[in-house]
PDB file of N, CA and C in Angstrom:
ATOM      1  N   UNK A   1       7.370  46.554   5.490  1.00  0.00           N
ATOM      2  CA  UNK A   1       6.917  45.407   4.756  1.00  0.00           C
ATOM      3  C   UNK A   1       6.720  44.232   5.709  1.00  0.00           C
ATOM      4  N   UNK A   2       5.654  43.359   5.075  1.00  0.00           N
ATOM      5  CA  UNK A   2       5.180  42.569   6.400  1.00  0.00           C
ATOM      6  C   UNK A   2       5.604  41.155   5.671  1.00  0.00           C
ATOM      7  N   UNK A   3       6.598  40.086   6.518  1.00  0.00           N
ATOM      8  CA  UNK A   3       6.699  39.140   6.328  1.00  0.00           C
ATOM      9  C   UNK A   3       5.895  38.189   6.791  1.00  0.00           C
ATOM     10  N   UNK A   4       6.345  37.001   5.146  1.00  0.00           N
ATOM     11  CA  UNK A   4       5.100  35.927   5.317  1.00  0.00           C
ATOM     12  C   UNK A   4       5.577  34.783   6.437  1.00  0.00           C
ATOM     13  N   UNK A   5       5.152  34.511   7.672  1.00  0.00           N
ATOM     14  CA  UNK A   5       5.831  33.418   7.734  1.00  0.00           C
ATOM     15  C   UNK A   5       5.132  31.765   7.571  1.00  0.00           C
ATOM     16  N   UNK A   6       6.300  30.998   7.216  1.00  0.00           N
ATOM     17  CA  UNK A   6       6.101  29.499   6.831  1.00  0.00           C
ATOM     18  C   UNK A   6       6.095  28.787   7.841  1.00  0.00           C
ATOM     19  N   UNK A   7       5.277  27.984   8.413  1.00  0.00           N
ATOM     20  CA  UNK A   7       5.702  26.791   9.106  1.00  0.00           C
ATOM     21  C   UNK A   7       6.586  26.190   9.003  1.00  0.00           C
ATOM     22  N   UNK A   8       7.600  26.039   9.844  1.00  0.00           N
ATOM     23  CA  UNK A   8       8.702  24.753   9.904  1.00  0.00           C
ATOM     24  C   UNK A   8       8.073  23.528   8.861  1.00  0.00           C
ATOM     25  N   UNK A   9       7.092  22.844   9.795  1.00  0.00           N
ATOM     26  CA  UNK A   9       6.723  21.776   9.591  1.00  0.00           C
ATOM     27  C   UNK A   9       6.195  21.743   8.068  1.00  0.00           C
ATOM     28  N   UNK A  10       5.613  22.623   7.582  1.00  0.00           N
ATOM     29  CA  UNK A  10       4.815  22.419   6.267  1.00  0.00           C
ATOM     30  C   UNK A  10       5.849  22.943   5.005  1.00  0.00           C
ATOM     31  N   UNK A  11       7.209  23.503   5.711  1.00  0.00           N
ATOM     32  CA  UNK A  11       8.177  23.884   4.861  1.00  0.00           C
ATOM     33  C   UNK A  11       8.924  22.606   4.342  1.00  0.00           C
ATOM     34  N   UNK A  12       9.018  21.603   5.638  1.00  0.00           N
ATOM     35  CA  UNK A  12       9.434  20.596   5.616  1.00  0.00           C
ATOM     36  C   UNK A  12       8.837  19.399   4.384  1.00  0.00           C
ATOM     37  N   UNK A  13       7.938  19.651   4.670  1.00  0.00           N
ATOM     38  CA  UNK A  13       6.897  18.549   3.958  1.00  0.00           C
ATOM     39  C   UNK A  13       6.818  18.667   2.547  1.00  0.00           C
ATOM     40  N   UNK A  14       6.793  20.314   2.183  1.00  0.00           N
ATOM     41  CA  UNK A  14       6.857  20.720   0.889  1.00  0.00           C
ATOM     42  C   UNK A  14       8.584  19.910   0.176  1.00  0.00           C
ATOM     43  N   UNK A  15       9.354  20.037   1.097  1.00  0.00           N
ATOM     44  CA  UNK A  15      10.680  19.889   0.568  1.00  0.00           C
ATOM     45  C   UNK A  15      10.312  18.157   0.326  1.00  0.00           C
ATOM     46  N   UNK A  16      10.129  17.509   1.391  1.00  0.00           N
ATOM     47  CA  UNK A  16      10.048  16.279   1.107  1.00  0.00           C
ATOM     48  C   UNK A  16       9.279  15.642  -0.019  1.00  0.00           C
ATOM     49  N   UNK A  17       8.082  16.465  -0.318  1.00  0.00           N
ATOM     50  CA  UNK A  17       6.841  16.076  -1.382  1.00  0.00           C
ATOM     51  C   UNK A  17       7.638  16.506  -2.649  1.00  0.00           C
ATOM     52  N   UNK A  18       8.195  17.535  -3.327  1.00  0.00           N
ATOM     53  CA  UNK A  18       8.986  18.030  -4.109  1.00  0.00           C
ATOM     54  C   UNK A  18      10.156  17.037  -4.289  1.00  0.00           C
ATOM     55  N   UNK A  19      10.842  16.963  -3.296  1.00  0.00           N
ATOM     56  CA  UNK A  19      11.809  16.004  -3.667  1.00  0.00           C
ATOM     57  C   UNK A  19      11.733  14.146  -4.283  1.00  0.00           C
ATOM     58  N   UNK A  20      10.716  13.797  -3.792  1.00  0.00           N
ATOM     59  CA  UNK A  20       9.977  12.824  -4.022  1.00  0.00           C
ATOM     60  C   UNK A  20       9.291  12.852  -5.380  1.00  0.00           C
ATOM     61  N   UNK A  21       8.714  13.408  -5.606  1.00  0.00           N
ATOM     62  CA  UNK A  21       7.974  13.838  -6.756  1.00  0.00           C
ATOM     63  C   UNK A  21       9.263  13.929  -8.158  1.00  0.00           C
ATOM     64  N   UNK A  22      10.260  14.691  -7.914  1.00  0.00           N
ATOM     65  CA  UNK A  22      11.303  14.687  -8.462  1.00  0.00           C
ATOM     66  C   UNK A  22      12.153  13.473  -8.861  1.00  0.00           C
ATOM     67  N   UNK A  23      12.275  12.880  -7.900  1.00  0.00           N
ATOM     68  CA  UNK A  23      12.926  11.116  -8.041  1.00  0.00           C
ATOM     69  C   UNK A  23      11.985  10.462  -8.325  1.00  0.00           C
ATOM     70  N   UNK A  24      10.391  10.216  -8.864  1.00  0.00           N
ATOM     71  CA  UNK A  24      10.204   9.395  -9.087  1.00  0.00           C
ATOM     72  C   UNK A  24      10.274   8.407 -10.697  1.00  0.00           C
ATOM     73  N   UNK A  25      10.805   9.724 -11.640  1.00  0.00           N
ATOM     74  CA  UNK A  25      11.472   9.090 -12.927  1.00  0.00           C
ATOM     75  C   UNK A  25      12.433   8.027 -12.829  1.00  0.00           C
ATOM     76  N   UNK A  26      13.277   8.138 -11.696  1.00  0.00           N
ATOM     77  CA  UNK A  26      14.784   8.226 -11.223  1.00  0.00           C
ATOM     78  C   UNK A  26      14.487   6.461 -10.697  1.00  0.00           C
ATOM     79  N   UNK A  27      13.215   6.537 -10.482  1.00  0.00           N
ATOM     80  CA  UNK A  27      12.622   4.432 -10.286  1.00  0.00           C
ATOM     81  C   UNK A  27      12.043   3.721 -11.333  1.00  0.00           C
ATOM     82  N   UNK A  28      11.523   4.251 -12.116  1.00  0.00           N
ATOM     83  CA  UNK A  28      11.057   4.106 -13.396  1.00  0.00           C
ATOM     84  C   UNK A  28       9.429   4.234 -13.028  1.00  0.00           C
ATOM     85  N   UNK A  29       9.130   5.035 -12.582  1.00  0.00           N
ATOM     86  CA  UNK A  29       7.462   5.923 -12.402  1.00  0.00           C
ATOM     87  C   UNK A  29       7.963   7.211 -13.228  1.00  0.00           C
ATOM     88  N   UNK A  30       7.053   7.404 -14.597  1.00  0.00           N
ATOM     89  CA  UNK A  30       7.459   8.318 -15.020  1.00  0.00           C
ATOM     90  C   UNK A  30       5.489   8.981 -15.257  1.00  0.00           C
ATOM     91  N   UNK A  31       5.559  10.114 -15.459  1.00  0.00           N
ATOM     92  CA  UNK A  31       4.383  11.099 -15.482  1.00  0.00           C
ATOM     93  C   UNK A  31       3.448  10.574 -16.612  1.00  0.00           C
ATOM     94  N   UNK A  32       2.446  10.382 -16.414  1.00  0.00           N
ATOM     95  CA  UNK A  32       1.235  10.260 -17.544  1.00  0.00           C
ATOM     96  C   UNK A  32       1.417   8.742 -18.202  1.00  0.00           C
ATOM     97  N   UNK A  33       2.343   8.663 -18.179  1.00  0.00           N
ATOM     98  CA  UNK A  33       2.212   6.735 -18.499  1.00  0.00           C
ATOM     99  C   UNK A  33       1.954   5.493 -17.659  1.00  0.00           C
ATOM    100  N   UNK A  34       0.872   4.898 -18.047  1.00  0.00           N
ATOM    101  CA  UNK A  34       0.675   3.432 -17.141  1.00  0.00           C
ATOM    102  C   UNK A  34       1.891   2.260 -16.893  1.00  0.00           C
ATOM    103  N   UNK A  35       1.749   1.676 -15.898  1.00  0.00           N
ATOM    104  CA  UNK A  35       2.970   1.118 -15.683  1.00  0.00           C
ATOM    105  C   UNK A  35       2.183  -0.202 -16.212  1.00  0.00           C
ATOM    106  N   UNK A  36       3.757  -0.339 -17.286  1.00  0.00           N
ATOM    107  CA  UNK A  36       3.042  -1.826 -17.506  1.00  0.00           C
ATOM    108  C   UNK A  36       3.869  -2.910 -17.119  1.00  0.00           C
ATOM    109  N   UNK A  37       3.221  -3.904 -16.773  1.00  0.00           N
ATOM    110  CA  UNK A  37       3.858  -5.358 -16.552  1.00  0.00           C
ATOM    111  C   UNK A  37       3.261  -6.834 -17.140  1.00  0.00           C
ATOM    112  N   UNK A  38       3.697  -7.395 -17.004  1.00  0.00           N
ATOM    113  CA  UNK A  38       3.813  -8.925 -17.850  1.00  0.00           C
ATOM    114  C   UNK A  38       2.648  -9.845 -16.717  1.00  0.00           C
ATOM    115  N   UNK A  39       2.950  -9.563 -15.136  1.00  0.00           N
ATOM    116  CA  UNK A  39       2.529 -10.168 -13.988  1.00  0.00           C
ATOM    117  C   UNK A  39       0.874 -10.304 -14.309  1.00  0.00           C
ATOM    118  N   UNK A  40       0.098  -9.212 -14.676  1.00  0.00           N
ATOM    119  CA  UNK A  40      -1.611  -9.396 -14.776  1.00  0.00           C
ATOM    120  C   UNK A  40      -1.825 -10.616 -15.713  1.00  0.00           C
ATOM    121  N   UNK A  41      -1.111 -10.144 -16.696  1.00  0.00           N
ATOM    122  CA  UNK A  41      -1.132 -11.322 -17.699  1.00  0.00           C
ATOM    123  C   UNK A  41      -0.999 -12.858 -17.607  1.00  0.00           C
ATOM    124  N   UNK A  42      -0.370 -12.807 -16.484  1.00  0.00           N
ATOM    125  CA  UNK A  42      -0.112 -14.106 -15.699  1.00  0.00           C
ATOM    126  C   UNK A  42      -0.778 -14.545 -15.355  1.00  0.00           C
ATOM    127  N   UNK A  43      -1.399 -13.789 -14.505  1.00  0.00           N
ATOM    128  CA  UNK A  43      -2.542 -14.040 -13.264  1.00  0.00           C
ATOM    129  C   UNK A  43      -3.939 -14.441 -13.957  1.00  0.00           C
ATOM    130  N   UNK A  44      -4.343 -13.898 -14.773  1.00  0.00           N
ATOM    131  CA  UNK A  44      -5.372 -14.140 -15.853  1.00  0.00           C
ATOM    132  C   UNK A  44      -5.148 -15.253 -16.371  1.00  0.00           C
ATOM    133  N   UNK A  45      -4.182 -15.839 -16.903  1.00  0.00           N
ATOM    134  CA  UNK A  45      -3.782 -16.726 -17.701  1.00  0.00           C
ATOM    135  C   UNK A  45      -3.759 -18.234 -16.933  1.00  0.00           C
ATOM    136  N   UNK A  46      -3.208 -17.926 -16.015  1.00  0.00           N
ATOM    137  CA  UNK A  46      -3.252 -19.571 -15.153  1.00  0.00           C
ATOM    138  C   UNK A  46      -3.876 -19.600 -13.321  1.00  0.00           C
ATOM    139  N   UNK A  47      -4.495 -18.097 -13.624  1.00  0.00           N
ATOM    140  CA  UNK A  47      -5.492 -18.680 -12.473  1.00  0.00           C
ATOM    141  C   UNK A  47      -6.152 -20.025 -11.978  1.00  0.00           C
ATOM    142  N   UNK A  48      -6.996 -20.092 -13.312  1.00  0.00           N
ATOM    143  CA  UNK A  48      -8.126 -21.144 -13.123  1.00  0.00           C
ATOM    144  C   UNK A  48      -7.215 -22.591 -13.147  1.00  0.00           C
ATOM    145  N   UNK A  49      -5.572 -22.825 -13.714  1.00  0.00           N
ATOM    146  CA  UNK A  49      -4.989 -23.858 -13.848  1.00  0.00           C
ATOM    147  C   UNK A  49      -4.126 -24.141 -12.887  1.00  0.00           C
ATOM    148  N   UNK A  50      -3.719 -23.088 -12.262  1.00  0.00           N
ATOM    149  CA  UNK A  50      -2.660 -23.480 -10.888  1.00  0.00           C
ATOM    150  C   UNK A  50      -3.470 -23.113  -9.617  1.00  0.00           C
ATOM    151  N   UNK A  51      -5.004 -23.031  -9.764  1.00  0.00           N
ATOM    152  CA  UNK A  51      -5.574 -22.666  -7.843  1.00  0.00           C
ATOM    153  C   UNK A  51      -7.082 -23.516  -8.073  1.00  0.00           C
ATOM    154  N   UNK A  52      -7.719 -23.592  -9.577  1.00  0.00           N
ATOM    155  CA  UNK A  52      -8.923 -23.889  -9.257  1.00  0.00           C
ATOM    156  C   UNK A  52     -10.085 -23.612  -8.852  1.00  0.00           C
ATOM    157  N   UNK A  53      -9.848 -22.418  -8.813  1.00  0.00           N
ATOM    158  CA  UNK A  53     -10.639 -21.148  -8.547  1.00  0.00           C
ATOM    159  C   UNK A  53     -11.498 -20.706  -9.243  1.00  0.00           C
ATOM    160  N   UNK A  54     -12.782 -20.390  -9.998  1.00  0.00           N
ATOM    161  CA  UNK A  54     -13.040 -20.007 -10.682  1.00  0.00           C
ATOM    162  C   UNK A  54     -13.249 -18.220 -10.848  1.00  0.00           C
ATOM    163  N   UNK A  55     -13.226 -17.644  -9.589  1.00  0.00           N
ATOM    164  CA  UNK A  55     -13.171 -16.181  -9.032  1.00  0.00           C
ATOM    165  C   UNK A  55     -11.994 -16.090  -9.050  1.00  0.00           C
ATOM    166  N   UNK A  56     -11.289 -15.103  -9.987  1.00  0.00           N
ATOM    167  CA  UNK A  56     -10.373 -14.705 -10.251  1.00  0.00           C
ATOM    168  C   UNK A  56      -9.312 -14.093  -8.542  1.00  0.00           C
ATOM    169  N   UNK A  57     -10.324 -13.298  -8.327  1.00  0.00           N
ATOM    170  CA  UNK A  57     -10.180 -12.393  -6.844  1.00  0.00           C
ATOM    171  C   UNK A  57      -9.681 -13.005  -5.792  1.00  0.00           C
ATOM    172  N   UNK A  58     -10.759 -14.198  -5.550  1.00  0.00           N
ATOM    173  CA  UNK A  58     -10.504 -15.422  -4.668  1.00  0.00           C
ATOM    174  C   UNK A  58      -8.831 -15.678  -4.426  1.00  0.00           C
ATOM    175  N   UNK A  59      -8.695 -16.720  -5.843  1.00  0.00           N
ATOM    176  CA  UNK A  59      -7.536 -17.283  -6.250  1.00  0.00           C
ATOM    177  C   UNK A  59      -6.363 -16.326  -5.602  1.00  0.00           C
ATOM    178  N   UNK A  60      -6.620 -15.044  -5.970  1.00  0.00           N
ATOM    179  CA  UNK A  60      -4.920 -14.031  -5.877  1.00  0.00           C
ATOM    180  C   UNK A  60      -4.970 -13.996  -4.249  1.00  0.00           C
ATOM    181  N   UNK A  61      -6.183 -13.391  -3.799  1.00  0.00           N
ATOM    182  CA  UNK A  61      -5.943 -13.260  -2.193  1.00  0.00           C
ATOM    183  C   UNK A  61      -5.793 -14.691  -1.540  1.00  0.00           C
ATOM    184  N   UNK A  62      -5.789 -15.713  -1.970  1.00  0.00           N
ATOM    185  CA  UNK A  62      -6.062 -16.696  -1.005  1.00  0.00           C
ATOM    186  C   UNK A  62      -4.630 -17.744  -1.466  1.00  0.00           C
ATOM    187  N   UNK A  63      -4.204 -18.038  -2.954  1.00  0.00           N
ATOM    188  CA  UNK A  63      -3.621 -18.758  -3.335  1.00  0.00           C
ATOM    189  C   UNK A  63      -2.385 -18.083  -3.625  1.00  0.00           C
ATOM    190  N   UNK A  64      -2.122 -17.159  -4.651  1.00  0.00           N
ATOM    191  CA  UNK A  64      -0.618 -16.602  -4.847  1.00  0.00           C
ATOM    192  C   UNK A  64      -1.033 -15.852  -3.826  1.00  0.00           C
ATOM    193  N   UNK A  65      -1.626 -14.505  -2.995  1.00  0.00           N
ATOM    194  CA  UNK A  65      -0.931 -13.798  -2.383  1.00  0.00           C
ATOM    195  C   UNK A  65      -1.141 -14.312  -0.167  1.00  0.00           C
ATOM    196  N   UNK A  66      -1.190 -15.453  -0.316  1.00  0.00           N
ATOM    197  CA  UNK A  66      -1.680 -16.211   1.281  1.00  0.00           C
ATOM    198  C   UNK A  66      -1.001 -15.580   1.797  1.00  0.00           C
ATOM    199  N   UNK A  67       0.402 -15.579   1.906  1.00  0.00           N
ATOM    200  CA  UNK A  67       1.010 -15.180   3.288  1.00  0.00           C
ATOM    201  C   UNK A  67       1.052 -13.650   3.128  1.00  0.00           C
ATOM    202  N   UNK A  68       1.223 -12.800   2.548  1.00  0.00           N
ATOM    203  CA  UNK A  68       0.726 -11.343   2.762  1.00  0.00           C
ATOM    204  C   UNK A  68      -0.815 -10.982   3.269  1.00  0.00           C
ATOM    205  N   UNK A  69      -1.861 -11.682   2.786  1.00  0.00           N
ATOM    206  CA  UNK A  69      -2.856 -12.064   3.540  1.00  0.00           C
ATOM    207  C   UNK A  69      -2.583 -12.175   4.609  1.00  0.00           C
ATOM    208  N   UNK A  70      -2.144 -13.577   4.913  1.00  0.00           N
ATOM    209  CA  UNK A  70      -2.131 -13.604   6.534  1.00  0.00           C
ATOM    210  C   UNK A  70      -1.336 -12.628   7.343  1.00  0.00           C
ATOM    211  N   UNK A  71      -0.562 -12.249   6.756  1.00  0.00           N
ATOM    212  CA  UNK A  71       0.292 -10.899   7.482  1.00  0.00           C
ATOM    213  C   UNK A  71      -0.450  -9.646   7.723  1.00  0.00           C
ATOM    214  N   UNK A  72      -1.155  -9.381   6.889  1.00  0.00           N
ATOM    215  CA  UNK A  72      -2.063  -7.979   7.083  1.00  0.00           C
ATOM    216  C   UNK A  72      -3.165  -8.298   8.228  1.00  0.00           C
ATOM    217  N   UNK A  73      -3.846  -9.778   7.771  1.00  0.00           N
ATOM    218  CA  UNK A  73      -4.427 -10.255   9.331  1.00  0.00           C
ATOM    219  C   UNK A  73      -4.166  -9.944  10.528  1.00  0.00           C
ATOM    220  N   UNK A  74      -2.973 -10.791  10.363  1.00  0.00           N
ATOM    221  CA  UNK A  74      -2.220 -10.633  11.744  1.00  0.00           C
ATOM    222  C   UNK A  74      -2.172  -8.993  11.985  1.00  0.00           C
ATOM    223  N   UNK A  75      -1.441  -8.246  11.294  1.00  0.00           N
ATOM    224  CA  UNK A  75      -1.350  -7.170  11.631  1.00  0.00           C
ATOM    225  C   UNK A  75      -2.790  -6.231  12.031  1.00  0.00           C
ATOM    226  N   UNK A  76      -3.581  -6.342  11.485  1.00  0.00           N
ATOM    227  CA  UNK A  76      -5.233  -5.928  12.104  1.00  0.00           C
ATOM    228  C   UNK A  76      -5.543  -6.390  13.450  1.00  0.00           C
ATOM    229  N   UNK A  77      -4.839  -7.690  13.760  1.00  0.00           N
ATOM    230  CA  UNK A  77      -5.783  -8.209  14.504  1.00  0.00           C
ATOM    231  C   UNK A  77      -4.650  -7.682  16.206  1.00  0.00           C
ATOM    232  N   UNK A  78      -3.685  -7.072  15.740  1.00  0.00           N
ATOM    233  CA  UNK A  78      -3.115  -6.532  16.819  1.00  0.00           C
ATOM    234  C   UNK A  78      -3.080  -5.117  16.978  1.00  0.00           C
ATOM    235  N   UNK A  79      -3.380  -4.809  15.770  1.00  0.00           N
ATOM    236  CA  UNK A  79      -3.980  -3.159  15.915  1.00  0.00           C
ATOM    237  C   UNK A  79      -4.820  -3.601  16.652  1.00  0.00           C
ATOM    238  N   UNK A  80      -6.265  -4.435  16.587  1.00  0.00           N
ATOM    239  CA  UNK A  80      -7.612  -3.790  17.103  1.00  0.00           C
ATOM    240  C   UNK A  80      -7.329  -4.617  18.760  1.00  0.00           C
ATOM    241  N   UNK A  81      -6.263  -5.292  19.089  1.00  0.00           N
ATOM    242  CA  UNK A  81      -5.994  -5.685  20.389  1.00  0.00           C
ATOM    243  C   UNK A  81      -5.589  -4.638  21.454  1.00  0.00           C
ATOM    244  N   UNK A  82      -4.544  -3.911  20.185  1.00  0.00           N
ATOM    245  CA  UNK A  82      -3.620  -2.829  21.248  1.00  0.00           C
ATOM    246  C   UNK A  82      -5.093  -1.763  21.280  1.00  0.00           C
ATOM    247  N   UNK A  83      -6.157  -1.123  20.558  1.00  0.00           N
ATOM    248  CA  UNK A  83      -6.698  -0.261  20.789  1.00  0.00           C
ATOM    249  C   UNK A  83      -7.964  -0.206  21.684  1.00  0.00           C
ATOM    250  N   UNK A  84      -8.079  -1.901  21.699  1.00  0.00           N
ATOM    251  CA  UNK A  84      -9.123  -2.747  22.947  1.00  0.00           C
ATOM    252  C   UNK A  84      -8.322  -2.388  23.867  1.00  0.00           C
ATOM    253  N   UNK A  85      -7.409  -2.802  24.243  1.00  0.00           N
ATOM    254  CA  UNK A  85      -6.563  -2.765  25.482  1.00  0.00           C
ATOM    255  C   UNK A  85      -6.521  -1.120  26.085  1.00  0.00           C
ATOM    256  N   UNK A  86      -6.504  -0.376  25.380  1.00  0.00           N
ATOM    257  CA  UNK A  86      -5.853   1.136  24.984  1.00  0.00           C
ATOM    258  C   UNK A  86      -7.233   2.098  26.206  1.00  0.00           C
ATOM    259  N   UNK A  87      -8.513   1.307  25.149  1.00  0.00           N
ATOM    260  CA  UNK A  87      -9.802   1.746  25.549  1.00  0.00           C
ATOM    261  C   UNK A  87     -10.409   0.772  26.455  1.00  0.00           C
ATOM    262  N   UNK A  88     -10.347  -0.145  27.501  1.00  0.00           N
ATOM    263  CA  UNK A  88     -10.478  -1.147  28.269  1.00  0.00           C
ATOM    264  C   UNK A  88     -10.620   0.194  29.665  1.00  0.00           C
ATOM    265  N   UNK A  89     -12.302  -0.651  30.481  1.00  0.00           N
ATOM    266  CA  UNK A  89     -11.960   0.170  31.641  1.00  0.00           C
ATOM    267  C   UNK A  89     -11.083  -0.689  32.649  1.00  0.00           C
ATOM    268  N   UNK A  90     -10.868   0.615  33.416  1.00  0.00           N
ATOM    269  CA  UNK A  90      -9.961   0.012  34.890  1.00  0.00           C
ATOM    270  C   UNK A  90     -11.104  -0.001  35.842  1.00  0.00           C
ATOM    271  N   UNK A  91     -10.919  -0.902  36.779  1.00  0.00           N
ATOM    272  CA  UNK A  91     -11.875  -1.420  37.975  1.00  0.00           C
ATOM    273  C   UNK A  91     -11.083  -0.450  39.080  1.00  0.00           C
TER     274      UNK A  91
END
C-alpha cells in the first residue's frame, strides 16, 4: 500500500486555518450573519455636521480616520524607499 504524503508546511497551515476558523464564534464573528454596528450610523449621521464635507468618503479618510491615513502613508512611502534602495544600481 502506497502512502500519501503531506507537506509539513501545508499540514501546518491546514491546522492553523481550521483552528482559526473554529474560534471565530469564540470573538463574536459568527457564520452567515452580518456584523452589525451602531458606528455607520454615525458616520452618516454627522458627517456633513462635524467635518463639512459634503463627500461622505472624503470626510472619513481625511477627518475621523487622519492619523491612520497618515500612518498607512507613511508606511507606503517606506516600503517604496526600502524597494528603491533594494533595486538602486551600484557604480
Amino acid at each position: 500500500m502506497a502512502r500519501c504524503s503531506v507537506p509539513p508546511k501545508l499540514t501546518i497551515f491546514l491546522i492553523i486555518a481550521v483552528t482559526l476558523i473554529l474560534l471565530l464564534p469564540a470573538f463574536g464573528l459568527s457564520f452567515g450573519h452580518p456584523l452589525t454596528s451602531n458606528t455607520d450610523q454615525y458616520y452618516i449621521d454627522h458627517t456633513q455636521v462635524d467635518t463639512g464635507s459634503n463627500n461622505a468618503v472624503t470626510a472619513i479618510v481625511f477627518d475621523f480616520r487622519g492619523f491612520d491615513t497618515l500612518g498607512e502613508a507613511t508606511v507606503l512611502f517606506i516600503a517604496v524607499l526600502g524597494v528603491s534602495m533594494f533595486f538602486r544600481r551600484r557604480h
